[in-house]
C-alpha atoms as a PDB file:
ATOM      1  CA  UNK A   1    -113.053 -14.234  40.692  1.00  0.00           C
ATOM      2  CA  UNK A   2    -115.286 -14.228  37.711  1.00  0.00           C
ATOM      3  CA  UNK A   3    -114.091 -13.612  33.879  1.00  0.00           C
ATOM      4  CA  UNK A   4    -115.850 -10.229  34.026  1.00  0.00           C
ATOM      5  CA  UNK A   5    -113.603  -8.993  36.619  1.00  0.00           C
ATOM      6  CA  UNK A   6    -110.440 -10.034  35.182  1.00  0.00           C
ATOM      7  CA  UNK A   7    -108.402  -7.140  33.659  1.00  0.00           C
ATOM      8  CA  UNK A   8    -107.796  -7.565  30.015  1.00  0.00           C
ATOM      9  CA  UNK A   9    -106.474  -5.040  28.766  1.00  0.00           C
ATOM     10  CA  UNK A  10    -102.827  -5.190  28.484  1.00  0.00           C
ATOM     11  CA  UNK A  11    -101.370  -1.788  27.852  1.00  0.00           C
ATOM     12  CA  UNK A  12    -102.990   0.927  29.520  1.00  0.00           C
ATOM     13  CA  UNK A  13    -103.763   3.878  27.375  1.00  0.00           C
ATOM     14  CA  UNK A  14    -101.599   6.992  27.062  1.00  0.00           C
ATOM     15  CA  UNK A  15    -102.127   9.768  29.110  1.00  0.00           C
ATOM     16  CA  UNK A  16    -103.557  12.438  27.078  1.00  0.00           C
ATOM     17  CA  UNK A  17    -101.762  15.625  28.494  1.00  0.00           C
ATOM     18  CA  UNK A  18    -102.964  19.442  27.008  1.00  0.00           C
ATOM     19  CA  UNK A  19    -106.878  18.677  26.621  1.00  0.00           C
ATOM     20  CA  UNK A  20    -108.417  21.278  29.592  1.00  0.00           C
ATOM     21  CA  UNK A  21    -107.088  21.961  33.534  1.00  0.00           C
ATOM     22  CA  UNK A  22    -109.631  19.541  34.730  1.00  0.00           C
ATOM     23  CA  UNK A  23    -108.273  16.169  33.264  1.00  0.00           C
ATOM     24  CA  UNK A  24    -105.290  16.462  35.510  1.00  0.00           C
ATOM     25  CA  UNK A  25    -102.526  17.686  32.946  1.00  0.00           C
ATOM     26  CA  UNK A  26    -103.972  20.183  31.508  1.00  0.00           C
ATOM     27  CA  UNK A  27    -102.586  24.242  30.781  1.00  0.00           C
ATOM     28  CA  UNK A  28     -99.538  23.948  31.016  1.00  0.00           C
ATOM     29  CA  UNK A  29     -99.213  19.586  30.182  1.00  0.00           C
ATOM     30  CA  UNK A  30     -96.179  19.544  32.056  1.00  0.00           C
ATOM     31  CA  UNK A  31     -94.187  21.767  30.424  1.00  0.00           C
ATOM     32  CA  UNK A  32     -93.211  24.340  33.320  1.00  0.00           C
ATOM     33  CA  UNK A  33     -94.047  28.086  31.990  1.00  0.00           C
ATOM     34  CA  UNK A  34     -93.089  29.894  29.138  1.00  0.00           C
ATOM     35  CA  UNK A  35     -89.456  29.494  27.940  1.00  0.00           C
ATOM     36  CA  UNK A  36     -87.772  27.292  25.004  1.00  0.00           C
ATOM     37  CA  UNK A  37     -88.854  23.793  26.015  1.00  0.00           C
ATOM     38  CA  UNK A  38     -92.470  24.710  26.466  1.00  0.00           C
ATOM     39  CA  UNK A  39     -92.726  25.886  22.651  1.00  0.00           C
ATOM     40  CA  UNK A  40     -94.280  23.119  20.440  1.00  0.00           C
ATOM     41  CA  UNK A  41     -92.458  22.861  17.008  1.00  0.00           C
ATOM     42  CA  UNK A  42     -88.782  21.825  16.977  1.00  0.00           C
ATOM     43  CA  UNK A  43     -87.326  20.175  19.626  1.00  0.00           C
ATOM     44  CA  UNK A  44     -83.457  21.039  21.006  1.00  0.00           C
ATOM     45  CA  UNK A  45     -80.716  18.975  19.627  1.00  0.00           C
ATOM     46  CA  UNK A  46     -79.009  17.077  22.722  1.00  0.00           C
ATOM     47  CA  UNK A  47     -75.892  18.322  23.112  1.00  0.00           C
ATOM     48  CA  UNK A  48     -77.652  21.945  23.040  1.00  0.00           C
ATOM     49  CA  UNK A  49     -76.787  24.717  25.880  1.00  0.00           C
ATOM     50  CA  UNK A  50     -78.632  27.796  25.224  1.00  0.00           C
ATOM     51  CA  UNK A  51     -76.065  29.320  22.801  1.00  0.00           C
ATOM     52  CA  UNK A  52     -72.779  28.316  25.016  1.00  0.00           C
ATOM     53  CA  UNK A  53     -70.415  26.311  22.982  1.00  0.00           C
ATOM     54  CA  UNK A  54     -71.494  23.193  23.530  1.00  0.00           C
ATOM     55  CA  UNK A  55     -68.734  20.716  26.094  1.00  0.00           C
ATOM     56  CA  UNK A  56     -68.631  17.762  23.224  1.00  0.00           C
ATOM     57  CA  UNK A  57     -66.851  21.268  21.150  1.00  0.00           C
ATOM     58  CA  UNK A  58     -64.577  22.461  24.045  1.00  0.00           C
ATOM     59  CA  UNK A  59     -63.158  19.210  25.198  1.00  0.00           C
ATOM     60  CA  UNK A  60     -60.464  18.930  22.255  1.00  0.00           C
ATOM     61  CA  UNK A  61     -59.502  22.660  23.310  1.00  0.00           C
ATOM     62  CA  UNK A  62     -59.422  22.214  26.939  1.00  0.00           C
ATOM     63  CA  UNK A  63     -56.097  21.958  28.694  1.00  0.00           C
ATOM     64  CA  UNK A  64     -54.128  18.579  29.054  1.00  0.00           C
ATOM     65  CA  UNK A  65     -56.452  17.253  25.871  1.00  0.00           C
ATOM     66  CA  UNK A  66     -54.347  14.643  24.802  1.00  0.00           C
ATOM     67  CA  UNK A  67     -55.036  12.810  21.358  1.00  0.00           C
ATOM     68  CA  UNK A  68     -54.848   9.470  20.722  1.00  0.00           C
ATOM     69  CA  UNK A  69     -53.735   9.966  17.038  1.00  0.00           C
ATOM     70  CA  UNK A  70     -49.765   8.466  16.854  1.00  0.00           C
ATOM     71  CA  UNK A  71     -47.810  10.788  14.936  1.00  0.00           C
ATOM     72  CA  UNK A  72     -44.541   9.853  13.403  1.00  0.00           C
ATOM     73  CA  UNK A  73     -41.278   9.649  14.356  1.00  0.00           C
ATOM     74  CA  UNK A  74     -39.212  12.201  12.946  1.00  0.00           C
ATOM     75  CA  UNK A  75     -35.555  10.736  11.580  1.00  0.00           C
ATOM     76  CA  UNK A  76     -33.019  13.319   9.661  1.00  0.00           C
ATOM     77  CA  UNK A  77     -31.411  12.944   6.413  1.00  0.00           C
ATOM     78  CA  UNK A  78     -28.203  14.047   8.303  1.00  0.00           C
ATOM     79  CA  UNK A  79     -28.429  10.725  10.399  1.00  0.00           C
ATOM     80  CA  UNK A  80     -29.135   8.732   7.417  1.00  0.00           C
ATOM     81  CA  UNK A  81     -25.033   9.202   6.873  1.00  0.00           C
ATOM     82  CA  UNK A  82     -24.494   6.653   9.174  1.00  0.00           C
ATOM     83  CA  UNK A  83     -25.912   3.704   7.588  1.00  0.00           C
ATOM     84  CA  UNK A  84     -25.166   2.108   4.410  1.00  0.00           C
ATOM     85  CA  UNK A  85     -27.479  -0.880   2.015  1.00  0.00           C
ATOM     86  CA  UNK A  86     -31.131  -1.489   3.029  1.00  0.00           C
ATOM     87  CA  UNK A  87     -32.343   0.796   6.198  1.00  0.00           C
ATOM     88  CA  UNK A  88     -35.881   0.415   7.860  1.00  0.00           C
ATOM     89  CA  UNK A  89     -37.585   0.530  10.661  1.00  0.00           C
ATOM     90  CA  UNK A  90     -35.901  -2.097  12.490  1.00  0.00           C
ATOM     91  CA  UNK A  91     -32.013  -1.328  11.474  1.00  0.00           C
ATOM     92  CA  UNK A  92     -33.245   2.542  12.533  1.00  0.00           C
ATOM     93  CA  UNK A  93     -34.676   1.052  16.321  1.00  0.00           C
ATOM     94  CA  UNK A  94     -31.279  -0.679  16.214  1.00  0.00           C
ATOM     95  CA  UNK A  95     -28.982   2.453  16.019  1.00  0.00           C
ATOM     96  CA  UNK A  96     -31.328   4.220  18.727  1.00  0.00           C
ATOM     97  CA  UNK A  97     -32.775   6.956  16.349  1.00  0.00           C
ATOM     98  CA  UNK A  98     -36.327   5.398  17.130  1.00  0.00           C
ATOM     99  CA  UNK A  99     -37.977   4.635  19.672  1.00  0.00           C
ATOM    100  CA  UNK A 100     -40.274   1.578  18.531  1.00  0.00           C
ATOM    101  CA  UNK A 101     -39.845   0.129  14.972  1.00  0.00           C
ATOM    102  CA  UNK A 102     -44.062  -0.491  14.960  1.00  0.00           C
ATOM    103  CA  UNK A 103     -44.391   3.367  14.529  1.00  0.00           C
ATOM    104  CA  UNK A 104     -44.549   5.023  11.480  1.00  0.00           C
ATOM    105  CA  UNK A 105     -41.208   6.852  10.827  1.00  0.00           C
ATOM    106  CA  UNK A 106     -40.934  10.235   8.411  1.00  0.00           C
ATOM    107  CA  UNK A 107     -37.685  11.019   6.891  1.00  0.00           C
ATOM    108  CA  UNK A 108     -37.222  15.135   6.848  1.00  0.00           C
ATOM    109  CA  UNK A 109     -34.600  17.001   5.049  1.00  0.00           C
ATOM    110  CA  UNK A 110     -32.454  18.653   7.382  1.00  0.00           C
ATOM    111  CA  UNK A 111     -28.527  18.366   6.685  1.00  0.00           C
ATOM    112  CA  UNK A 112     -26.982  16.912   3.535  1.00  0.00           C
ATOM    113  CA  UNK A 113     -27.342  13.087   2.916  1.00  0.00           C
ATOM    114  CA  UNK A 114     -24.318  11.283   0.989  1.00  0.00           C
ATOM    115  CA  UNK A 115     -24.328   7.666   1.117  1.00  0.00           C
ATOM    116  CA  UNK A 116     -26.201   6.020  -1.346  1.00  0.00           C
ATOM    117  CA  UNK A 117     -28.898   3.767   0.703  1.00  0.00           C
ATOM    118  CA  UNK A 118     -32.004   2.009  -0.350  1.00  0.00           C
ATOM    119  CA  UNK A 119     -34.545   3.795   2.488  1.00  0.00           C
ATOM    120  CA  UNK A 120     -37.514   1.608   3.259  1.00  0.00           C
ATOM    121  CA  UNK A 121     -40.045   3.654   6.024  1.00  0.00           C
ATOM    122  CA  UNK A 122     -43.799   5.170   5.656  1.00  0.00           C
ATOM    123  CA  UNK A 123     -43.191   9.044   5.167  1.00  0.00           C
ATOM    124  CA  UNK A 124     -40.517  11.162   3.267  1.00  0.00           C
ATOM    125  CA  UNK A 125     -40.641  14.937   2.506  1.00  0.00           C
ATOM    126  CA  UNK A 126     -40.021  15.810  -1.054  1.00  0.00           C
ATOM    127  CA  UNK A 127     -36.933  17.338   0.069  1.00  0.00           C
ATOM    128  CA  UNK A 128     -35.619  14.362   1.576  1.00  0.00           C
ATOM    129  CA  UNK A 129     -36.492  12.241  -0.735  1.00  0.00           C
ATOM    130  CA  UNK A 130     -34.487  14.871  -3.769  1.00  0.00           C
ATOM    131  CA  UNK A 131     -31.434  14.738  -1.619  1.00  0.00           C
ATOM    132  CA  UNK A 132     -31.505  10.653  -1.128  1.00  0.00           C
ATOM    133  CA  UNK A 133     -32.341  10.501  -5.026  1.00  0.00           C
ATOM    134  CA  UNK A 134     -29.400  12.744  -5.772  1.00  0.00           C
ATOM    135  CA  UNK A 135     -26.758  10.887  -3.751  1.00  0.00           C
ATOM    136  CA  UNK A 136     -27.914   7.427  -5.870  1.00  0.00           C
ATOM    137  CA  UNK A 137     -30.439   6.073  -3.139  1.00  0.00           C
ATOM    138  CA  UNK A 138     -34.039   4.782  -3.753  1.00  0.00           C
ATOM    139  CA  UNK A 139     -36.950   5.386  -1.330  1.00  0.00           C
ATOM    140  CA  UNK A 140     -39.487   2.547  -0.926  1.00  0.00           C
ATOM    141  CA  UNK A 141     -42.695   2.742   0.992  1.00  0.00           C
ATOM    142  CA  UNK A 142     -43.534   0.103   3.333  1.00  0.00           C
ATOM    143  CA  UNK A 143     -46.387  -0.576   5.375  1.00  0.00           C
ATOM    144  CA  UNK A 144     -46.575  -0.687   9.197  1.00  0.00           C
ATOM    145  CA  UNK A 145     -45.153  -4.409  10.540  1.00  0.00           C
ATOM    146  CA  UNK A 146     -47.808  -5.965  13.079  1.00  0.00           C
ATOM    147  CA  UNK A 147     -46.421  -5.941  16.288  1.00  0.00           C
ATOM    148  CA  UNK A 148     -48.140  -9.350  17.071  1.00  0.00           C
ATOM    149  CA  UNK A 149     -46.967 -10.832  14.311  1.00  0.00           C
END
């Protein structure tokens, strides 16, 4: 081997598609005929389908969609009667109103509450938290306790 046969170059060039049917992809340059990808100008957006709502918008609708968003757990002023002093999470998981005290728990008016308690959860409705305020209690918001911790 000699240096003039050695091949230098180390990228070969592009293949220059569209310049004349004789060059080897020419008319059409690969394209197919006619139709929306053969138009120059603006390309498709990925998740495009010709007009048909596109699967990445149908999924959430589709049957047995389940989201992975954990919504609260719903406790009753009317079962607040039962407790008296501090109640949270913890003292709620205790009495078996909840079923995990690392859940965020939302106190909703629905009965009458009259035992003056100092409430200490994430959520309260402003219902729920006139009726505690008007039997003497206090509502405190607390954040989420790690479970790992």
């Amino acid at each position: 081997m000699k240096i003039h046969q050695l091949n230098l170059t180390a990228k070969k060039d592009r293949k220059r598609v569209g310049r004349g049917i004789s060059t080897g992809g020419g008319k059409t340059a690969g394209r197919g005929t006619k139709g929306q990808k053969a138009r120059t100008g603006k390309k498709l957006r990925p998740n495009f389908e010709g007009g048909q709502t596109p699967w990445i918008q149908k999924v959430p609708k589709n049957k047995g969609f389940n989201s992975k968003r954990l919504r609260p757990q719903v406790i009753y002023t009317s079962d607040l009667n039962n407790f008296t002093g501090a109640v949270d999470n913890f003292k709620l998981f205790e009495a078996g109103l909840i079923s995990t005290p690392y859940n965020n728990v939302k106190v909703i008016k629905k009965g009458d509450l009259t035992k003056k308690i100092e409430l200490k959860v994430q959520k309260i409705t402003a219902g729920a938290q006139k009726d505690l305020e008007s039997a003497g209690g206090k509502f405190t918001f607390t954040e989420l306790t790690n479970k790992n911790q």
